[in-house]
N, C-alpha and C. Protein backbone atom coordinates (compact mmCIF):
# COMPACT_ATOMS: atom_id res chain seq x y z
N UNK A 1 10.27 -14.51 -13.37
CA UNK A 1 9.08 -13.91 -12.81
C UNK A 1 8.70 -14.67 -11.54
N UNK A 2 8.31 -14.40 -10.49
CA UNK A 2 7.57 -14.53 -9.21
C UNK A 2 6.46 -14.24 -9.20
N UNK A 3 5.56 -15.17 -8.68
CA UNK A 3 4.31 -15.19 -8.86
C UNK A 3 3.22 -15.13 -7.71
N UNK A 4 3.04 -14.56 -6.57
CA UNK A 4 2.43 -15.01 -4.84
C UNK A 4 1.78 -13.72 -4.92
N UNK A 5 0.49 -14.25 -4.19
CA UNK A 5 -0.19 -13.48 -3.63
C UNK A 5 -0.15 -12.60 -1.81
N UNK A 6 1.23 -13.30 -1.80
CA UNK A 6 1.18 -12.43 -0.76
C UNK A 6 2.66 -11.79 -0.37
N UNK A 7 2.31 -10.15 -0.34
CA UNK A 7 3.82 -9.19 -0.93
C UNK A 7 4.93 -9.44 -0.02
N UNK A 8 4.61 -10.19 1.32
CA UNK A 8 6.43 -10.24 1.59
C UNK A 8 7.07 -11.32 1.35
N UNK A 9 6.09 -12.43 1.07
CA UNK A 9 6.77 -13.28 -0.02
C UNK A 9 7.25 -12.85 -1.45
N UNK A 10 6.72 -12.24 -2.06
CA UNK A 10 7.47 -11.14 -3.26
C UNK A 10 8.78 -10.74 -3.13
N UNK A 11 8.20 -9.64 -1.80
CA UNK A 11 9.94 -9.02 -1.55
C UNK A 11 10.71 -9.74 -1.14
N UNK A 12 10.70 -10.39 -0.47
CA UNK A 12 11.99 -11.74 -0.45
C UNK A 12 12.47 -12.37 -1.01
N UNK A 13 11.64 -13.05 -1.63
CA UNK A 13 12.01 -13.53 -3.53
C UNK A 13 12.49 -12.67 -4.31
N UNK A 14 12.19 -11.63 -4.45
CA UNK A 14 13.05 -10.78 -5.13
C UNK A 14 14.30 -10.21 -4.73
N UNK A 15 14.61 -10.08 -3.56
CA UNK A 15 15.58 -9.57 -3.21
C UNK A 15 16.84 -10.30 -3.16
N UNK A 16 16.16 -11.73 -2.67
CA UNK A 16 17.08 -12.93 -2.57
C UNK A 16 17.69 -12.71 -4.27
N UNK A 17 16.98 -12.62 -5.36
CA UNK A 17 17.52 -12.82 -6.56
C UNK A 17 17.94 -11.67 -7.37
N UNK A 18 17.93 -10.80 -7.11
CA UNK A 18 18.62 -9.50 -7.38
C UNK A 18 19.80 -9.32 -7.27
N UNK A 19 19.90 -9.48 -5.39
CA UNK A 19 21.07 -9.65 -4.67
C UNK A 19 22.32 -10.81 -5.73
N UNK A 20 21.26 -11.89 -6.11
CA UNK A 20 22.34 -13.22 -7.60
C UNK A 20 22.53 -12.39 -8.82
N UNK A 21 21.88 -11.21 -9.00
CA UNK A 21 22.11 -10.95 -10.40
C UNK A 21 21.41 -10.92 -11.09
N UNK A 22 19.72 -11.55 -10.84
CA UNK A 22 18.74 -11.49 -11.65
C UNK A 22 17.89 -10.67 -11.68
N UNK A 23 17.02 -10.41 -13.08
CA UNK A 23 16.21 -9.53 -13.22
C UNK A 23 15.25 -10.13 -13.07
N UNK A 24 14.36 -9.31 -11.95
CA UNK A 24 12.88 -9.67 -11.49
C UNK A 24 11.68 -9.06 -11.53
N UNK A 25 10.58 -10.13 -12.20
CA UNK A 25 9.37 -9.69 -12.47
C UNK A 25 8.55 -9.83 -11.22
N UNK A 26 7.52 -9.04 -11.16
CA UNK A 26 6.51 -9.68 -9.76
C UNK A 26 5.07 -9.80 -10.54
N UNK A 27 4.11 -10.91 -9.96
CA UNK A 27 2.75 -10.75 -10.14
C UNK A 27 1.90 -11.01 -9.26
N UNK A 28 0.97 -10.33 -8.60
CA UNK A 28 0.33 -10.87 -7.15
C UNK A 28 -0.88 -12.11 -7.14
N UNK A 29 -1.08 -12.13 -8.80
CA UNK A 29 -2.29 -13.18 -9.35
C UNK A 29 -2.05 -14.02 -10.14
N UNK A 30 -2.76 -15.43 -10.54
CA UNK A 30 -1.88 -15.90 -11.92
C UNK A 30 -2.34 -14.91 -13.19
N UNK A 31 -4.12 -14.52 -12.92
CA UNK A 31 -4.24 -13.56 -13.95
C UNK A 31 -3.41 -12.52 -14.59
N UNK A 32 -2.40 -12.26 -13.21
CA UNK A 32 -1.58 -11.24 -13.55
C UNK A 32 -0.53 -11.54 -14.27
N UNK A 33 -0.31 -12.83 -13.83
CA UNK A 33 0.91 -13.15 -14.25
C UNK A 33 0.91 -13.34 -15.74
N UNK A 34 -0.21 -14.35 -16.22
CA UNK A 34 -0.55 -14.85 -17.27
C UNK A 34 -0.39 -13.58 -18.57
N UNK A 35 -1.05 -12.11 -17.85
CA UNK A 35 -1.51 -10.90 -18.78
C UNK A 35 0.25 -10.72 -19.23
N UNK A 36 0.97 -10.68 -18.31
CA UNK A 36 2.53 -10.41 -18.04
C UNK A 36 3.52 -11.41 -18.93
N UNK A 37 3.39 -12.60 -18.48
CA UNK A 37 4.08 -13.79 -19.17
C UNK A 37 3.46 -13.54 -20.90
N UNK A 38 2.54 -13.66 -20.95
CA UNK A 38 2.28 -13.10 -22.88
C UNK A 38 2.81 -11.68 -23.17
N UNK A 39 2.95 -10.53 -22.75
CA UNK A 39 3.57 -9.10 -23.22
C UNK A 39 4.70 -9.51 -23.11
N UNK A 40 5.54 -10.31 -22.68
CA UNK A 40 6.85 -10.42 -22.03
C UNK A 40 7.31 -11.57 -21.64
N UNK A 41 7.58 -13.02 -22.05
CA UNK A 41 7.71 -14.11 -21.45
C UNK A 41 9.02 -13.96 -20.31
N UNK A 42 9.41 -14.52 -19.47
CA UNK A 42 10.22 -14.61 -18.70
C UNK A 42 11.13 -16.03 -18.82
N UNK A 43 12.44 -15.85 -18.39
CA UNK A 43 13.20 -17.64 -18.86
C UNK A 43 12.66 -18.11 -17.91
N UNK A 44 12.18 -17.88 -16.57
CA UNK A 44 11.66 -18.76 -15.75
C UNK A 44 10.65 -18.32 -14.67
N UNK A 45 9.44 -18.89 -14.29
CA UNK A 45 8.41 -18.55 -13.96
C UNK A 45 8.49 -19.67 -12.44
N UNK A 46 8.41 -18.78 -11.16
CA UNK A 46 8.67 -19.56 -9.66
C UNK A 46 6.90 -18.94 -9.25
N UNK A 47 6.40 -19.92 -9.15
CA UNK A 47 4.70 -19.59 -9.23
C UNK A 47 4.18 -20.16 -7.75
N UNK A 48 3.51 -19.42 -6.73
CA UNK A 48 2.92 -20.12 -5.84
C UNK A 48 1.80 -21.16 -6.20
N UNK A 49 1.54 -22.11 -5.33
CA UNK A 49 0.48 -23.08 -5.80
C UNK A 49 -0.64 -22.42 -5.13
N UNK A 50 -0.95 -21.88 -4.10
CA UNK A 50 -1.95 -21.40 -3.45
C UNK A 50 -2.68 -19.89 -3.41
N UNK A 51 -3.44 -19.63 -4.80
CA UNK A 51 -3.52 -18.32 -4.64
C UNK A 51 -4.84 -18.23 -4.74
N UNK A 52 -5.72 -17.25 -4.77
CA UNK A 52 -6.89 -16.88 -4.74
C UNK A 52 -7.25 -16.56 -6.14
N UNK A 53 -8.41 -16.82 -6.02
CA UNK A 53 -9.15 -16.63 -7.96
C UNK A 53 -8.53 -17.84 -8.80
N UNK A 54 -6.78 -17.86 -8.94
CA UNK A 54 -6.43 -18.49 -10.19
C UNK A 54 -5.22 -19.26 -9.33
N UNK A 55 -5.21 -20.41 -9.19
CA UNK A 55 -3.78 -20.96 -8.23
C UNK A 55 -2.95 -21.82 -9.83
N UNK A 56 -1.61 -21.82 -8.82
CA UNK A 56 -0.40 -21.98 -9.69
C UNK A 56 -0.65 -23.17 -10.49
N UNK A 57 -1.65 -24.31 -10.28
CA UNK A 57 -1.43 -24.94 -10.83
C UNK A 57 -2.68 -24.76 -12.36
N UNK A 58 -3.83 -24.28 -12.67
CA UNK A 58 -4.38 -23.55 -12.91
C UNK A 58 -3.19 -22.65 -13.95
N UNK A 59 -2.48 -22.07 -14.11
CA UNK A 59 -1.93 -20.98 -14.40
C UNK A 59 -1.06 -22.21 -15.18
N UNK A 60 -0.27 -23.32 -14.76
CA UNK A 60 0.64 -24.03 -15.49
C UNK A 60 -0.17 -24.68 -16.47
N UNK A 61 -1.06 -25.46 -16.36
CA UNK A 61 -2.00 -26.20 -17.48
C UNK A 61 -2.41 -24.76 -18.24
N UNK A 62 -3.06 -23.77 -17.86
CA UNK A 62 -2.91 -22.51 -18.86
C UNK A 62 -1.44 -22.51 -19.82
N UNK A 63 -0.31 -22.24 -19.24
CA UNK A 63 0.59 -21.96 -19.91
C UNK A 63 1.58 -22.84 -21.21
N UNK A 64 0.84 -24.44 -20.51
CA UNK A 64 1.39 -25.52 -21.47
C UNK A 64 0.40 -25.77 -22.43
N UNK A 65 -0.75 -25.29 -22.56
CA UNK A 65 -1.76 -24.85 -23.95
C UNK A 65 -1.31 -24.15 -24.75
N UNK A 66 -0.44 -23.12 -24.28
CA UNK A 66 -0.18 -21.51 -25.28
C UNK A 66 1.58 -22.40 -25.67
N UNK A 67 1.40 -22.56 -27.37
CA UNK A 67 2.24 -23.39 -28.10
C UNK A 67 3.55 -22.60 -27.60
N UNK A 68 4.24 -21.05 -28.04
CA UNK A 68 5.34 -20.18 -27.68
C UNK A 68 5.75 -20.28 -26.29
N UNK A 69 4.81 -20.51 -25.51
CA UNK A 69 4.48 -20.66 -23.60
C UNK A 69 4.60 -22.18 -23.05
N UNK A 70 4.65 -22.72 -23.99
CA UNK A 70 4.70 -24.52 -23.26
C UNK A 70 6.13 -25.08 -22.83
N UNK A 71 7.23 -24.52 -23.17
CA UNK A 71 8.32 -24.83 -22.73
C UNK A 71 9.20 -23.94 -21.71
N UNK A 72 8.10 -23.03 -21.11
CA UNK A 72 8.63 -21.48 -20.20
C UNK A 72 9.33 -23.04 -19.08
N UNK A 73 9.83 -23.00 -18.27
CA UNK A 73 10.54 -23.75 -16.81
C UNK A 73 9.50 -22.84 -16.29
N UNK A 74 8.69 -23.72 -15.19
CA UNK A 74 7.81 -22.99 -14.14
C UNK A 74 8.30 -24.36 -12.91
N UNK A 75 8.23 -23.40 -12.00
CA UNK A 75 8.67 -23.92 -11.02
C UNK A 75 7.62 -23.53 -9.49
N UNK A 76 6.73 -24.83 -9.22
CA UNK A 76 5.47 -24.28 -7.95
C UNK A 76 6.89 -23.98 -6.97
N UNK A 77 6.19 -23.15 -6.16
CA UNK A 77 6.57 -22.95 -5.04
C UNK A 77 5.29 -23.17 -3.91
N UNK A 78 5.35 -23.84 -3.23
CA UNK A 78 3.99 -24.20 -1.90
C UNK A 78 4.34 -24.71 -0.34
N UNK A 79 3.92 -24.27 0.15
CA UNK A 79 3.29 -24.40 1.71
C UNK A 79 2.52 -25.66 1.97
N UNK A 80 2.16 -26.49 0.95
CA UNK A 80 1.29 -27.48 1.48
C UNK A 80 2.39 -28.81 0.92
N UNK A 81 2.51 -29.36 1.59
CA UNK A 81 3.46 -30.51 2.12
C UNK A 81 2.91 -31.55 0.66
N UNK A 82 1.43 -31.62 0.80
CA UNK A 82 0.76 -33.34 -0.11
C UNK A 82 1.23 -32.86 -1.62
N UNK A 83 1.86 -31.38 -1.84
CA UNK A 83 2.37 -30.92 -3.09
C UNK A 83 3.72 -31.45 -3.38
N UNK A 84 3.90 -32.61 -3.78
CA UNK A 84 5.27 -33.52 -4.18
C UNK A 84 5.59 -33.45 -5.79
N UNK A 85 6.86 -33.55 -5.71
CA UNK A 85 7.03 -33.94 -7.27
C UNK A 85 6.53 -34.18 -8.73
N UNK A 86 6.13 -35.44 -8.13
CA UNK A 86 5.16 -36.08 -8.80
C UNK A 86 3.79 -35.40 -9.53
N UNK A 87 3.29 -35.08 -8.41
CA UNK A 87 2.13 -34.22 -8.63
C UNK A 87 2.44 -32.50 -9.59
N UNK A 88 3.15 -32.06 -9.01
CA UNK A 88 3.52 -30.89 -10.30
C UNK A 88 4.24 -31.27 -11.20
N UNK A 89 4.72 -32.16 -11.55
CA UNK A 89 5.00 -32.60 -13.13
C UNK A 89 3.88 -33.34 -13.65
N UNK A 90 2.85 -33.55 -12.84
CA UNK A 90 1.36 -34.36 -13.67
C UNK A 90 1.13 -32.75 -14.36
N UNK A 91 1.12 -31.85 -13.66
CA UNK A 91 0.21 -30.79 -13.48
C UNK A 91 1.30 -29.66 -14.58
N UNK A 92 2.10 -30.42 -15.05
CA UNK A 92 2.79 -29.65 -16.59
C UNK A 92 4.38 -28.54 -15.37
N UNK A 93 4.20 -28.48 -14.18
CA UNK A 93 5.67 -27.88 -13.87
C UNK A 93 6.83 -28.66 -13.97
N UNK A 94 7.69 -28.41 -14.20
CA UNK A 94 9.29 -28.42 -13.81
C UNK A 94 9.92 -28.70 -12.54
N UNK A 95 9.23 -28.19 -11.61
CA UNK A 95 10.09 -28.64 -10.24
C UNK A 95 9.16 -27.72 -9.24
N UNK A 96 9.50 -28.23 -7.62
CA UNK A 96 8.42 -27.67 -7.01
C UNK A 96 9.60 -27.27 -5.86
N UNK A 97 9.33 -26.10 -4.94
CA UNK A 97 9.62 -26.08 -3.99
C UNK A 97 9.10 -25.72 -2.61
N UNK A 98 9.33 -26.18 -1.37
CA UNK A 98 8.66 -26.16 -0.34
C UNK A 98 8.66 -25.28 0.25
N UNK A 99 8.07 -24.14 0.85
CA UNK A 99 8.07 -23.57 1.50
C UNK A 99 7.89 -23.70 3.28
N UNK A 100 8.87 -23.31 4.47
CA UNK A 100 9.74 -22.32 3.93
C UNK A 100 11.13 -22.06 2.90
N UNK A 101 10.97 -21.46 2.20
CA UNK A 101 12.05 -21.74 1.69
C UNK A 101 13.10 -21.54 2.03
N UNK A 102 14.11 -22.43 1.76
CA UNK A 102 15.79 -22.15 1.90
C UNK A 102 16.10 -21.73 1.09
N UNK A 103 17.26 -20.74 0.78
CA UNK A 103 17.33 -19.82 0.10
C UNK A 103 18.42 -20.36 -0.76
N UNK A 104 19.41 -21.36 -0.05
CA UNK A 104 20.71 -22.19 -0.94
C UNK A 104 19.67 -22.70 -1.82
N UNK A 105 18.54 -23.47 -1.56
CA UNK A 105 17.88 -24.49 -2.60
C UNK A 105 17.49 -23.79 -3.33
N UNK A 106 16.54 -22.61 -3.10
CA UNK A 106 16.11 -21.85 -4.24
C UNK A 106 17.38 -21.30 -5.16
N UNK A 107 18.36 -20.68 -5.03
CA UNK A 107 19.54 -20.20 -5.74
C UNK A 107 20.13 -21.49 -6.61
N UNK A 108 20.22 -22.81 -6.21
CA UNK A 108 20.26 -23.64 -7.15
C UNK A 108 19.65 -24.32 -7.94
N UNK A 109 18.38 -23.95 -7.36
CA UNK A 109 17.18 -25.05 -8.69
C UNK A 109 17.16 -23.31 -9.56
N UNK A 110 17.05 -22.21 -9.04
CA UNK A 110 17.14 -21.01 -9.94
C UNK A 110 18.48 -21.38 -11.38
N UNK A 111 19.70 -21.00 -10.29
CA UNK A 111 20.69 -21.25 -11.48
C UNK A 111 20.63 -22.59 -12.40
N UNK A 112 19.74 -23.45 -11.94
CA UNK A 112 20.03 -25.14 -12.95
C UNK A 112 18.60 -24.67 -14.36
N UNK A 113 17.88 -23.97 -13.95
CA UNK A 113 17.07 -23.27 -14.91
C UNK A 113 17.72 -22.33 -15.73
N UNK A 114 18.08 -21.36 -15.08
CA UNK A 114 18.47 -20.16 -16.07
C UNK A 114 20.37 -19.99 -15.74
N UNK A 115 20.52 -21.13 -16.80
CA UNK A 115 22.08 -21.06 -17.31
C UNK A 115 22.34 -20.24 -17.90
């Protein structure tokens, strides 16, 4: 699942991973995502950190509460640089990536998730 509030970041993300073979969810909110990830969990959740109403990180401390939901791989994706490592694994993610994104990096932190 892909998670951004803003749609041509969506369609790019999705297309980039389609184009690999994967099946892709979209959500434009974490609310959305959150309503989505419970009807339907996903093997891996690529979540922006910067969204309006509910941001990615917000949405990960949500998801490592819900016992079935605490071991989903979520992976921030962000635009803001002071978003390191460190800091989204305080904040319960898996791995972070920078935006803009490169598309080799995303296709391999993707495939090292969903073997």
């Amino acid at each position: 699942m892909v998670v951004d509030d803003i749609a041509d970041n969506l369609t790019l993300l999705q297309l980039v991973l389609e184009i690999e073979g994967y099946h892709v969810e979209l959500a434009t909110s974490g609310r959305t995502a959150l309503a989505k990830i419970q009807a339907s969990p996903p093997d891996l959740l690529l979540l922006d950190v910067m969204m309006p109403g509910m941001t990615g990180f917000e949405v990960t401390q949500h998801l490592r509460q819900v016992e079935h939901l605490s071991l989903l791989p979520i992976v921030l994706i962000t635009a803001d640089q002071s978003v390191d490592l460190e800091r989204a694994l305080a904040a319960g993610a898996n791995d972070v990536i920078c935006k803009p994104i490169d598309v080799d990096e995303l296709l391999t932190r993707v495939g090292d998730w969903c073997h």
